[in-house]
Protein backbone atom coordinates (compact mmCIF):
# COMPACT_ATOMS: atom_id res chain seq x y z
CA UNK A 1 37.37 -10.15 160.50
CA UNK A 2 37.18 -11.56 156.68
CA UNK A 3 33.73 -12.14 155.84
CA UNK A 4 32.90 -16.46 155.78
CA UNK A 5 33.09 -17.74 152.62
CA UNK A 6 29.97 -19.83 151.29
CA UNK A 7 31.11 -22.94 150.53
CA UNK A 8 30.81 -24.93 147.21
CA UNK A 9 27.79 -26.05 145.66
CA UNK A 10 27.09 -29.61 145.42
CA UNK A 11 24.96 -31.74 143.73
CA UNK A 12 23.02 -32.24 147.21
CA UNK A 13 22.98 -28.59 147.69
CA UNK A 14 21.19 -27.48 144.67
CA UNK A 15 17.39 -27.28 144.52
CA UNK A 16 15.53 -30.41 143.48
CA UNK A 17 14.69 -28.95 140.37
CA UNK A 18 17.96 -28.14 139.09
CA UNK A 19 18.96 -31.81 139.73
CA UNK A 20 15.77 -33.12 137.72
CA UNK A 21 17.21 -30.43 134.36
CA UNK A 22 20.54 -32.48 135.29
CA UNK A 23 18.85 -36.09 135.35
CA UNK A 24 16.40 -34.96 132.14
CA UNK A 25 19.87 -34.09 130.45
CA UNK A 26 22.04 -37.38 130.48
CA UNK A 27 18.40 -38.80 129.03
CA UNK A 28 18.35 -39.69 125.08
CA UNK A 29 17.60 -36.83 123.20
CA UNK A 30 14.73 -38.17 120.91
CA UNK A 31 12.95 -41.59 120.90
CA UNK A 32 14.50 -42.47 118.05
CA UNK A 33 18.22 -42.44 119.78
CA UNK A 34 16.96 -45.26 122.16
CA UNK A 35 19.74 -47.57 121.06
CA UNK A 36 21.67 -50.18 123.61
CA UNK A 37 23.91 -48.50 125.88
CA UNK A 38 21.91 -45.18 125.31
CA UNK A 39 20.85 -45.06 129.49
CA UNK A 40 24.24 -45.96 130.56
CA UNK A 41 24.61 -42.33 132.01
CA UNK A 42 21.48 -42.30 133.96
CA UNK A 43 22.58 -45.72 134.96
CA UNK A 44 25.90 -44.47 136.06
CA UNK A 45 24.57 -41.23 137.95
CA UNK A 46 22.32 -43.04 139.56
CA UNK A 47 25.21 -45.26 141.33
CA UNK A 48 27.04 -42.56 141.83
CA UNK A 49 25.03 -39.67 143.45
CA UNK A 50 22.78 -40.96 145.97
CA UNK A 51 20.52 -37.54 145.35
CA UNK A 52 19.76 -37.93 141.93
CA UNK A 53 17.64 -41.29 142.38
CA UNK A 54 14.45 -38.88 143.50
CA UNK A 55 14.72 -38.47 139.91
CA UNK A 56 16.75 -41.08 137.99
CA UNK A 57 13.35 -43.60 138.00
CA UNK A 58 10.89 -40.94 136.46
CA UNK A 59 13.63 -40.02 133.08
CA UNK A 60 15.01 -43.66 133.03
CA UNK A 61 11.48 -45.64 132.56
CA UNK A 62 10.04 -42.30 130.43
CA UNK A 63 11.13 -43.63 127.16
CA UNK A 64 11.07 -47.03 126.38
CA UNK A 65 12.07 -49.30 123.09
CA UNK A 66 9.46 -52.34 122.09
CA UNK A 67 12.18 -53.70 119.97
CA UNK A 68 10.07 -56.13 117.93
CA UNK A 69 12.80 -57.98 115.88
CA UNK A 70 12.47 -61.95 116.58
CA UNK A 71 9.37 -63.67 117.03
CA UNK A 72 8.97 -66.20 119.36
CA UNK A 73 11.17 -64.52 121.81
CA UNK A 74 9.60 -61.98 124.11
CA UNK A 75 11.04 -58.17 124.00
CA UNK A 76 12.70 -56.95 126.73
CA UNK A 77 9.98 -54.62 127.61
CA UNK A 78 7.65 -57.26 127.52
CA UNK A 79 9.26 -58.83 130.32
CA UNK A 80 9.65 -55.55 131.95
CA UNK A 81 5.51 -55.21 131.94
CA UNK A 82 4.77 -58.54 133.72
CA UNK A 83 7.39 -58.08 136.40
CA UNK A 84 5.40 -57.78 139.73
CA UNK A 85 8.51 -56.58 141.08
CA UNK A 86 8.61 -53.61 138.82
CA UNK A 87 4.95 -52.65 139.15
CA UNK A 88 5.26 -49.35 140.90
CA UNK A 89 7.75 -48.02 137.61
CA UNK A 90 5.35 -48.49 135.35
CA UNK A 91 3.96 -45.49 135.98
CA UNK A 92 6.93 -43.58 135.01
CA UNK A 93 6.31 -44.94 131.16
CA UNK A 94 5.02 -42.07 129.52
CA UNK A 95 6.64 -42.67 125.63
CA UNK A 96 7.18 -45.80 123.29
CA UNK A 97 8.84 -46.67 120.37
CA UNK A 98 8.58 -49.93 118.61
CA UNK A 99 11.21 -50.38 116.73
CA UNK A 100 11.04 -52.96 113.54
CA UNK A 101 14.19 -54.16 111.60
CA UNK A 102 15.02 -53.33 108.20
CA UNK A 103 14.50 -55.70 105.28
CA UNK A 104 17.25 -55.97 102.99
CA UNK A 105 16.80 -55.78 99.23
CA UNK A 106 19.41 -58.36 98.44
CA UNK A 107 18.55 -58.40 94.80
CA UNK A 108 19.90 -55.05 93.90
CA UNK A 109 23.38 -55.12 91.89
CA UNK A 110 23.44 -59.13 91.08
CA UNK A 111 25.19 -58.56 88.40
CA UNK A 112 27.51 -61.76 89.04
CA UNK A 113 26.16 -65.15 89.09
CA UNK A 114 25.63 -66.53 92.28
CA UNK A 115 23.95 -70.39 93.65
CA UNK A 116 22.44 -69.70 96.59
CA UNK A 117 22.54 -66.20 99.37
CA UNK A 118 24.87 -67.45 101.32
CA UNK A 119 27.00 -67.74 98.02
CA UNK A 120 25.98 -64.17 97.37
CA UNK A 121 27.04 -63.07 100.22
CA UNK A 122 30.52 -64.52 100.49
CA UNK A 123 31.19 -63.02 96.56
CA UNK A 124 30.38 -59.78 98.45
CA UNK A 125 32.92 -60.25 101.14
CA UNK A 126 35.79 -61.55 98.50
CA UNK A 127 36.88 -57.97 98.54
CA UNK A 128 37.81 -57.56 102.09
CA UNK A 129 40.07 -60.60 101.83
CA UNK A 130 41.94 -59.62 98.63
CA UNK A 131 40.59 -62.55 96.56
CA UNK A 132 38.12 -62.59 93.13
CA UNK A 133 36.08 -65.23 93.75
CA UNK A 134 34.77 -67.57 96.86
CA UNK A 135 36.89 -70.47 95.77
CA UNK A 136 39.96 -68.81 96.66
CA UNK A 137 38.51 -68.17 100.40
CA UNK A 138 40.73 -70.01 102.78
CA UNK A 139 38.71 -72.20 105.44
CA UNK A 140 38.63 -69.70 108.48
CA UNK A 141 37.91 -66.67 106.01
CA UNK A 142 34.62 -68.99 104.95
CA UNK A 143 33.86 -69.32 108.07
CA UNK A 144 33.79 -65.36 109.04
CA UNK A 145 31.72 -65.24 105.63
CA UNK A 146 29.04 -67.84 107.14
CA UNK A 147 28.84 -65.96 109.98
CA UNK A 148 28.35 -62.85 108.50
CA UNK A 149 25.68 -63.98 106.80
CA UNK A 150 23.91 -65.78 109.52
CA UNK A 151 24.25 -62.32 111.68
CA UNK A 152 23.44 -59.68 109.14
CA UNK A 153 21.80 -61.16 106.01
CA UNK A 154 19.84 -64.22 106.23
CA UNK A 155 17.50 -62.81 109.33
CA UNK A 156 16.68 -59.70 107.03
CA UNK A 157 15.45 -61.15 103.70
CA UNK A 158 12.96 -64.02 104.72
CA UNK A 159 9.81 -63.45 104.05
CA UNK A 160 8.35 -66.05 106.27
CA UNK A 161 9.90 -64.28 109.22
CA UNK A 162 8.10 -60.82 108.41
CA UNK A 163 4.33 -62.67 108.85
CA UNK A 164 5.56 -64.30 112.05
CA UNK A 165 6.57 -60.86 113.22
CA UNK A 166 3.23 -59.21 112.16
CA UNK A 167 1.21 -62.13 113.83
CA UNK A 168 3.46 -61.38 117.00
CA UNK A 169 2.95 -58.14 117.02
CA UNK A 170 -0.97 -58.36 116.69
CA UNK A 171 -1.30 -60.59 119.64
CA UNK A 172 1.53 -58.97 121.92
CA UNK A 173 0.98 -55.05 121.75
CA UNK A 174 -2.18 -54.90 123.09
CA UNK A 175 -1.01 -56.46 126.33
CA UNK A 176 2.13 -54.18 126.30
CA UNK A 177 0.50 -51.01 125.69
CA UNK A 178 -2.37 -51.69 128.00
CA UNK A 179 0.59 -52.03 131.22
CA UNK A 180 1.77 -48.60 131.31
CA UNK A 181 -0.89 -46.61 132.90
CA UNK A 182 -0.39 -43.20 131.75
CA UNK A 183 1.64 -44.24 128.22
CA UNK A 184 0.63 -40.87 126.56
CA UNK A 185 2.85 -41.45 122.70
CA UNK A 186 3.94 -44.40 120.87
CA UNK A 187 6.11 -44.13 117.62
CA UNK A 188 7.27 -46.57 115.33
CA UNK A 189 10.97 -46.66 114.03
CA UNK A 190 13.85 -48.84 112.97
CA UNK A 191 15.96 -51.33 114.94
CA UNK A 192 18.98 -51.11 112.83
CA UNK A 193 21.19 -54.17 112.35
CA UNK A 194 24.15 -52.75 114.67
CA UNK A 195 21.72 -51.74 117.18
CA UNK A 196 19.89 -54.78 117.84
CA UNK A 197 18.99 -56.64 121.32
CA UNK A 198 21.91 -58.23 123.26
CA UNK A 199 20.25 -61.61 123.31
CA UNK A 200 20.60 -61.83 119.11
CA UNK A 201 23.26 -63.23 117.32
CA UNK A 202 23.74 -60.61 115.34
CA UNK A 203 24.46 -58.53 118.17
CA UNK A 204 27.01 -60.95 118.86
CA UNK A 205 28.46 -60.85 115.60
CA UNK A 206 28.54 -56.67 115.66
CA UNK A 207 29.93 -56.71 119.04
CA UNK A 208 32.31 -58.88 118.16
CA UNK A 209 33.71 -57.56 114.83
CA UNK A 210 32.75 -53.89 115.18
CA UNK A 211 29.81 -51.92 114.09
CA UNK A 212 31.58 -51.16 110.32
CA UNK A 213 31.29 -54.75 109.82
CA UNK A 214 27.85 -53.98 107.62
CA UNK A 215 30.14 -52.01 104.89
CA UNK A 216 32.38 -54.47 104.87
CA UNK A 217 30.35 -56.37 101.35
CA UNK A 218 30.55 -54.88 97.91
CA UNK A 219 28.65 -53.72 96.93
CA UNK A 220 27.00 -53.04 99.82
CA UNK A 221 23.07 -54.63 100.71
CA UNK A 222 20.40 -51.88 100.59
CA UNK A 223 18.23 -51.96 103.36
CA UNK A 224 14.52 -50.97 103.44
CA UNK A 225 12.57 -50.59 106.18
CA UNK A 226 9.63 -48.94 104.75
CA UNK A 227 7.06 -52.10 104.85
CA UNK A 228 8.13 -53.36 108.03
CA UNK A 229 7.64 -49.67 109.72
CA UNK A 230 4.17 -49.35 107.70
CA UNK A 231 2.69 -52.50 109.20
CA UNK A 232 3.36 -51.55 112.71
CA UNK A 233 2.04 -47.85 112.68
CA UNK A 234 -0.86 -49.65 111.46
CA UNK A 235 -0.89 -52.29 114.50
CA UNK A 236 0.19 -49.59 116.79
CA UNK A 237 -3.40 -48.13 115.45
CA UNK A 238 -5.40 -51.18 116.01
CA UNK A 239 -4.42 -51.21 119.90
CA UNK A 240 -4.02 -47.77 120.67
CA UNK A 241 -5.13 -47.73 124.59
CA UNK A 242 -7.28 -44.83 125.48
CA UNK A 243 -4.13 -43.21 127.30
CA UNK A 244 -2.43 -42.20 124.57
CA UNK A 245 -2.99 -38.78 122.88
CA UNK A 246 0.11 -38.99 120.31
CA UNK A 247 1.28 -41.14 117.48
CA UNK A 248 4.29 -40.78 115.10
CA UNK A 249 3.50 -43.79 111.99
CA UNK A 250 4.81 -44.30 108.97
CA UNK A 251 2.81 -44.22 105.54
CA UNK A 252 4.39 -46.75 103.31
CA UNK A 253 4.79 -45.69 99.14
CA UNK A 254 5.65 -47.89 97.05
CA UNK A 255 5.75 -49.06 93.32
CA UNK A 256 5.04 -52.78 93.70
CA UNK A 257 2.05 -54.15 91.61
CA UNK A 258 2.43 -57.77 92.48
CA UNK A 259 -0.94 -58.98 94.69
CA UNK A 260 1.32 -62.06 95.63
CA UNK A 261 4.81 -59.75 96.69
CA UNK A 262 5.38 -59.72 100.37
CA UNK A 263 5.23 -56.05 100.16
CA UNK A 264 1.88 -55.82 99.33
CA UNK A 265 0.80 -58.76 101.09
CA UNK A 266 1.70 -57.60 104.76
CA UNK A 267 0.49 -54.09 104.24
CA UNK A 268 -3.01 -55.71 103.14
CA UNK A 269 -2.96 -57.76 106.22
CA UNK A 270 -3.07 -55.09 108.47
CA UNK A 271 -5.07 -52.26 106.24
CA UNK A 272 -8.02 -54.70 105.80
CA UNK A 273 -8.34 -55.85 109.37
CA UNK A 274 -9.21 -52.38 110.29
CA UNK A 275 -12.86 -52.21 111.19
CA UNK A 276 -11.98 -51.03 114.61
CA UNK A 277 -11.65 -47.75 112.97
CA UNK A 278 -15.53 -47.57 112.50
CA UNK A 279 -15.94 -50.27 115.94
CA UNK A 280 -13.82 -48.53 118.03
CA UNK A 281 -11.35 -45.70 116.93
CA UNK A 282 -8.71 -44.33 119.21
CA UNK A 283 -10.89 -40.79 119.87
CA UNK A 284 -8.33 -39.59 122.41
CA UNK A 285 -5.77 -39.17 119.75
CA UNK A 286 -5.44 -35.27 119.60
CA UNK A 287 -1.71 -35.22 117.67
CA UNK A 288 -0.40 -37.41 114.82
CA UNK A 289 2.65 -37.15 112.81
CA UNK A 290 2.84 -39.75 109.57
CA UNK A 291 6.00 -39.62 107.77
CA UNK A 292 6.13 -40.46 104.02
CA UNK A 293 8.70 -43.19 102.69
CA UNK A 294 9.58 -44.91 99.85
CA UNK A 295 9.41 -43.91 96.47
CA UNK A 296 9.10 -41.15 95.11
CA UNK A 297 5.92 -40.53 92.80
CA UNK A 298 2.54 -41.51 93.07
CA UNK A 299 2.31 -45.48 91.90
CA UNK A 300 -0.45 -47.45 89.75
CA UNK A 301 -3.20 -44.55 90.39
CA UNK A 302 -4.35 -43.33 87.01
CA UNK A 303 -8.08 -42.61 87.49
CA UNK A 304 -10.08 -45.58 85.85
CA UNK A 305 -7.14 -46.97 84.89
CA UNK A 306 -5.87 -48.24 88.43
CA UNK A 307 -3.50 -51.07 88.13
CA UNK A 308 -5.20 -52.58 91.33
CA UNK A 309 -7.33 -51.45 94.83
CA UNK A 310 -4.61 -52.99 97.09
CA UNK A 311 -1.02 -52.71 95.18
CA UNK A 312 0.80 -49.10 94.65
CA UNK A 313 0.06 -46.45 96.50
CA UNK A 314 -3.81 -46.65 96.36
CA UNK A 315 -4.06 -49.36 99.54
CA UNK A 316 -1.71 -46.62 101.49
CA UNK A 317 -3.42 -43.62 100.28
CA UNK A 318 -7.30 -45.24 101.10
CA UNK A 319 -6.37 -46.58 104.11
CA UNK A 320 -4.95 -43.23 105.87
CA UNK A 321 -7.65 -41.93 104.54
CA UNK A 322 -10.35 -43.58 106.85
CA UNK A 323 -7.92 -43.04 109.80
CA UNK A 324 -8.14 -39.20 109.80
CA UNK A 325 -11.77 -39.48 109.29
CA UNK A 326 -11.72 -42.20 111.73
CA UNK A 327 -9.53 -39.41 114.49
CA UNK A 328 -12.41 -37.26 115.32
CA UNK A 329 -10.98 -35.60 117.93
CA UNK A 330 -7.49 -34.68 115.85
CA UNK A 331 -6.05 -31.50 116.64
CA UNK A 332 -2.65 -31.46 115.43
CA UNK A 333 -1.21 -33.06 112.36
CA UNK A 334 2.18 -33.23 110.78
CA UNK A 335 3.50 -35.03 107.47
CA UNK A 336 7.06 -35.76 106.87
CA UNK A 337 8.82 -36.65 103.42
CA UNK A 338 11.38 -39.00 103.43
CA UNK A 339 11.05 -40.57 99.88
CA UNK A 340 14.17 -42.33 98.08
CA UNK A 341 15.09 -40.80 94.73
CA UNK A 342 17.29 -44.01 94.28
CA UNK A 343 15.91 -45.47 91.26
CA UNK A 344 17.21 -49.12 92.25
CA UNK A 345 15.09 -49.01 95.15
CA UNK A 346 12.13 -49.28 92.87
CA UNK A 347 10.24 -52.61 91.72
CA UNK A 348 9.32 -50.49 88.39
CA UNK A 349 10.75 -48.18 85.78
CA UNK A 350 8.14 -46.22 86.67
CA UNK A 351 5.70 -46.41 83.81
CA UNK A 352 2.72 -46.24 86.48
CA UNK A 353 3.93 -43.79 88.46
CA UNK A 354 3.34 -40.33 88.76
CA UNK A 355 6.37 -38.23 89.95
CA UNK A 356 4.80 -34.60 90.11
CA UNK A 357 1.58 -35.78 92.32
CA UNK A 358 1.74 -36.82 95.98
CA UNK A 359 0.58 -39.72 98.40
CA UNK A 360 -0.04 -37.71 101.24
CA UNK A 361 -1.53 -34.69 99.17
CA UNK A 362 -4.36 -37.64 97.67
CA UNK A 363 -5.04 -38.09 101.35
CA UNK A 364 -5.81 -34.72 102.31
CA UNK A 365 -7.93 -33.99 99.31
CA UNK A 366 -10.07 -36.40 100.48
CA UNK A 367 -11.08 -35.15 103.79
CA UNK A 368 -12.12 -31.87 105.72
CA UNK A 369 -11.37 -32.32 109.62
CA UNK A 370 -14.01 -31.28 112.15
CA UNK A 371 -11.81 -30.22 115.00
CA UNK A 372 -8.37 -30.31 113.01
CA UNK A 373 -5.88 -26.68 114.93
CA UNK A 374 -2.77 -26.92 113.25
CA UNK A 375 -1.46 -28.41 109.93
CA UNK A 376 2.33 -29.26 109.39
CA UNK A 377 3.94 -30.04 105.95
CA UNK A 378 7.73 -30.96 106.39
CA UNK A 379 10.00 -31.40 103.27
CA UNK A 380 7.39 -31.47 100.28
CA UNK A 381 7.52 -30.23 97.06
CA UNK A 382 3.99 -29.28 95.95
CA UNK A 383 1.94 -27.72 93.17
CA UNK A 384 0.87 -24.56 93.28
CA UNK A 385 -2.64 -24.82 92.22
CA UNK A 386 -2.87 -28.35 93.87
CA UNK A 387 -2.68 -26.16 97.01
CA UNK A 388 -4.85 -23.62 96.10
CA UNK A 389 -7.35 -26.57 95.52
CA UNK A 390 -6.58 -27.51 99.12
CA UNK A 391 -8.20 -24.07 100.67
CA UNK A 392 -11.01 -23.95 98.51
CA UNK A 393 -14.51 -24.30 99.95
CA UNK A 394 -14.68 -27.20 101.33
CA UNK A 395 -11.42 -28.54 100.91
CA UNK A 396 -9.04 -29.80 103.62
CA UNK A 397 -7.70 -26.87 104.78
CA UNK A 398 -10.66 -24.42 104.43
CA UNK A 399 -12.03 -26.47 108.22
CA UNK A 400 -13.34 -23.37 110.51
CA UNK A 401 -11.33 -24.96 113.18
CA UNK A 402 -7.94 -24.76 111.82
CA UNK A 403 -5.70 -21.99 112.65
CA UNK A 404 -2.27 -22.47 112.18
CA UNK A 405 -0.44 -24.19 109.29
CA UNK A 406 3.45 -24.26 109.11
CA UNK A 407 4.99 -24.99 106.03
CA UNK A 408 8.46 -26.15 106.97
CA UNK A 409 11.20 -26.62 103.98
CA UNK A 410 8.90 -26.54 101.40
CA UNK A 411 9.16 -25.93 97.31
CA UNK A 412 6.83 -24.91 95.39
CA UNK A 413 6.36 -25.48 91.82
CA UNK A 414 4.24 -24.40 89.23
CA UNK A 415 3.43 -26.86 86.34
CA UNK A 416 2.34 -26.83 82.68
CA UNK A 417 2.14 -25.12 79.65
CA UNK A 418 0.04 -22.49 80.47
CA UNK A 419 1.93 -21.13 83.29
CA UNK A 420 5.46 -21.07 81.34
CA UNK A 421 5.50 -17.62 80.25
CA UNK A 422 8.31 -16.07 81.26
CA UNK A 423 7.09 -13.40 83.43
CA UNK A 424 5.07 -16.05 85.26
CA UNK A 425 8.21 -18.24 85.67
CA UNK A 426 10.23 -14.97 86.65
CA UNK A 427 7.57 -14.11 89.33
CA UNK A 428 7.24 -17.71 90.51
CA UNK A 429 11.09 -18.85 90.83
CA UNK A 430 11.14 -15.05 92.70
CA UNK A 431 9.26 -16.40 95.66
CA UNK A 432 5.50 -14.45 94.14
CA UNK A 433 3.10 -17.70 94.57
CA UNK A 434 4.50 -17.81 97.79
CA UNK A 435 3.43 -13.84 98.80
CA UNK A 436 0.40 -14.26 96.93
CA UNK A 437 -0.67 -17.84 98.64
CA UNK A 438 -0.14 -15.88 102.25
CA UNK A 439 -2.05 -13.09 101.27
CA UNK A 440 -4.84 -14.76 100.24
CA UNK A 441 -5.44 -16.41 103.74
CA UNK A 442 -5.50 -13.89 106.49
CA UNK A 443 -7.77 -15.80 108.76
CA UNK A 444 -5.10 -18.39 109.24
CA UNK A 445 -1.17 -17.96 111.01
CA UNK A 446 0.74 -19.29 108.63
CA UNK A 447 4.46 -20.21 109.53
CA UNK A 448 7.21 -20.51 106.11
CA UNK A 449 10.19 -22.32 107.58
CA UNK A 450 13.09 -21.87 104.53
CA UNK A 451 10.46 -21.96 101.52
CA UNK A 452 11.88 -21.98 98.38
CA UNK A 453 10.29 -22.27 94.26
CA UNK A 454 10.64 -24.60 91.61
CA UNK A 455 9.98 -24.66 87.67
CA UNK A 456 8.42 -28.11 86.65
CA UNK A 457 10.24 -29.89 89.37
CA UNK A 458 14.02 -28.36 88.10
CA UNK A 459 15.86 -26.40 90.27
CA UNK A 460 15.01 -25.03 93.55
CA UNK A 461 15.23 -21.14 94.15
CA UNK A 462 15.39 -18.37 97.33
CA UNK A 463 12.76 -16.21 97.95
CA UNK A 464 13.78 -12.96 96.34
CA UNK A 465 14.46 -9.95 98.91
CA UNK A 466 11.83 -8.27 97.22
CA UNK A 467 9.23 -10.62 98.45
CA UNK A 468 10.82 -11.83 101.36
CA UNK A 469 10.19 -8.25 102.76
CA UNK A 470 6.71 -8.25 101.44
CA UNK A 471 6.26 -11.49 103.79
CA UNK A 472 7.50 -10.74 106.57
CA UNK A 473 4.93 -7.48 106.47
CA UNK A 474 1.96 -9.55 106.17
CA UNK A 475 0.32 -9.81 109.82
CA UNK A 476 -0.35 -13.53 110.74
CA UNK A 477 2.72 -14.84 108.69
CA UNK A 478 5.70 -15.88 110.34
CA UNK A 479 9.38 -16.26 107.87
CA UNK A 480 12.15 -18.28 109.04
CA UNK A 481 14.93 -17.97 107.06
CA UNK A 482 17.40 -20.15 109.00
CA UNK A 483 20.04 -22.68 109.27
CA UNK A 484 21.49 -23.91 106.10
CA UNK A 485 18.95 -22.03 103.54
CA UNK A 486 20.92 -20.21 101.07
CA UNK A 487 23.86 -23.25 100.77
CA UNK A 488 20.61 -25.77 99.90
CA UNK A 489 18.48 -23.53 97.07
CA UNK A 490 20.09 -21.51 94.37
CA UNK A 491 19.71 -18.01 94.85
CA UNK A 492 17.18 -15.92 93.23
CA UNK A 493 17.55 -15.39 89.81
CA UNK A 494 19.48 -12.47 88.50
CA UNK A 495 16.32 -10.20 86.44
CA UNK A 496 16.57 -6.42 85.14
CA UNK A 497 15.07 -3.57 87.11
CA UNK A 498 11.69 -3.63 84.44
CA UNK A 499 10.72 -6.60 84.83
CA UNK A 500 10.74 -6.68 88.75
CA UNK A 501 9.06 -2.94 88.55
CA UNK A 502 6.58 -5.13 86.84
CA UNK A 503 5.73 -7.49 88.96
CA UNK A 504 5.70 -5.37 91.52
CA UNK A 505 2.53 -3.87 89.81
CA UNK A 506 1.04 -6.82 88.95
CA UNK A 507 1.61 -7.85 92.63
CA UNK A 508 -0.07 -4.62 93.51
CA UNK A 509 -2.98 -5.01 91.52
């Protein structure tokens, strides 16, 4: 008799489990791919396979988008949080993003003369119809060019709109945060134009025309988010409910010295109503992650000459500050670069800026954490001896309680007149001030993630094999040499034999 063949497995034949890794994977990845249509999947599986809704609730309601882009008009999540009917799903909310829109710089490459936005924006659009000027637009192509603006320009670039949304926000979070029981992180992001809520027009307008209807004007408007995402992270910290253990913000950079610019003004709103920080700080926040933006440089800080206390970088730079000191029970804490390099991004030609000092390396000059475990530095380029300075007695990173700091895509540079000899440079572009920064810090695990050496901020250079075998030797150091590494630096340099048998001396000594 032939044995009995098992049959097939099903989806209501495999372990609960394995149906939960199956639910957890039709999910969006990250918070910051919560975009419409992203739960469509879960939606769809849900219909579908009767045993997957023991799970569906849990991964669809874990991540959730406070998309904070009209005011006036409630978000969709904000409805969601007074529902009765939804009550017992609430508890499934365990992440949220707010998500802010862009502003649009709509003064960048004016070149032509133009009487009003609207007219701007229709001299942008003459292109995609073939014709020079606006004149020449026939009646229905005016139209589109109306519409266009209506949907994708004119809600980005008023100013009065950005208080209104702040105000909102102020009186609305609290109340939205404070519904999800066990709401454990909240981020802030972007709500970009083609992603924004179905009720909007310009959702409309993008549904209707296609999402590659925002590179349809040349040249092209430059959007900035940077003020708009700086004001909520610091919102999201005025309300923070006791919940809540992690926060990804945004520290906003920027070269705008105007006490009156809209820039300034919103970031003052919210960084000088802050005595909850000494009141009432958010003590259960053990993990924060603040990324960097704007531009590059470190603006209208020049000792006693200071431009002004609340313009530049200074307002940023004292108010994140406070919050670390304010985060007592901190254990983890990243910082992320993602600073534009785009020179017409900037209000200045930076004659008040400093491009070889940071914003976030002011910030952690200025404070030794109590309880502070691990330290992570993502995509800086810093200064050698500015993070020497850093270890030293009671400097940031000299806290007994840290352990662990990860250096991921790093460069360091070495500044100066003093240290351009050239065996110093040789040594330095090799990947030395790297071996010799590890080796002077055994009590800490220290984790390089593709490091890589500069020369006054020039170009960016491999570790050497020489001391990339020397670091991986070290116990308590960790190299990662991964990914992409060798296509994004320029390899080391080529040197003769002497000169490395040198350093290798020197290095021994």
């Amino acid at each position: 008799m032939a044995p009995a063949t098992k049959p097939a497995p099903t989806l209501a034949t495999l372990p609960s489990e394995l149906r939960r890794i199956i639910v957890t994977y039709l999910a969006p990845a990250t918070p910051d791919d919560i975009v419409p249509g992203c739960k469509t999947d879960l939606k769809n599986a849900n219909i579908a396979h009767r045993c997957l809704k023991e799970w569906v609730p849990e991964v669809m309601f874990r991540d959730m988008a406070l998309e904070h882009v009209i005011s006036g008009q409630a978000s969709h999540l904000e409805r969601f949080s007074v529902r009765g009917k939804d009550a017992d799903l609430f508890r499934h909310v365990r992440n949220i993003q707010v998500k802010v829109p862009p502003a649009i710089r709509w003064e960048i490459d004016t070149a032509t003369d133009f009487d009003t936005l609207e007219d701007l924006t229709a001299r942008r659009l003459c292109k995609k119809f073939g014709v020079v000027n606006p004149d020449s637009l026939t009646k229905e192509d005016r139209w589109y060019c109306e519409s266009y603006h209506r949907a994708l320009v004119e809600p980005f670039v008023d100013n009065r709109r950005w208080y209104m949304l702040l105000k909102n926000a102020q009186w609305s979070w609290p109340d939205i945060f404070s519904a999800f029981p066990n709401l454990q992180e909240i981020g802030v992001g972007c709500c970009e134009r083609v992603d924004h809520p179905v009720y909007t027009y310009t959702n409309i307008f993008v549904t209707r025309h296609g999402r590659d209807v925002v590179s349809e004007v040349e040249p092209r408007y430059v959007e900035d988010s940077t003020v708009n995402m700086g004001w909520a992270s610091a919102t999201v910290l005025a309300c923070v409910p006791a919940s809540v253990r992690s926060l990804r913000l945004t520290m906003s950079n920027m070269d705008n010295f105007n006490s009156f610019a809209t820039v300034n003004r919103l970031l003052n709103i919210v960084y000088s109503n802050a005595t909850w920080l000494i009141e009432d700080p958010p003590l259960g926040i053990t993990r924060l992650s603040v990324t960097l933006r704007g531009i590059h440089g470190v603006h209208g800080m020049h000792g006693l000459h200071d431009i002004g206390t609340d313009t530049g970088s200074h307002s940023s730079v004292r108010y994140y500050t406070r919050v670390l000191l304010s985060l007592s029970g901190l254990q983890h804490l990243e910082f992320h670069q993602d600073l534009e390099s785009d020179q017409n991004l900037a209000f200045t030609d930076g004659e008040d800026t400093n491009t070889e000092e940071n914003a976030v390396i002011r910030v952690v000059a200025k404070v030794k954490h109590p309880r502070l475990q691990t330290l992570e530095l993502h995509g800086f380029t810093l200064e050698y001896n500015t993070l020497l300075y850093l270890f030293q007695e009671n400097g940031f990173l000299d806290s007994p309680s840290l352990r662990k700091i990860v250096f991921d895509n790093i460069v360091l540079s070495i500044t100066g007149e003093s240290e351009c000899t050239s065996n110093k440079t040789y040594r330095h572009i090799m990947g030395y001030s790297w071996r010799r920064l590890c080796a002077d810090k055994p009590r800490l695990q220290i984790v390089l993630r593709n490091p890589s050496s500069t020369m006054s901020n020039e170009e960016n250079y491999a570790i050497h094999p020489v001391y990339v075998k020397e670091i991986q030797s070290m116990p308590g150091v960790a190299l990662d040499l991964s990914g992409c590494y060798t296509s994004t630096v320029l390899p080391p340099p080529e040197i003769g034999e002497g000169l490395l048998s040198r350093s290798m001396k020197e290095m021994e000594l």
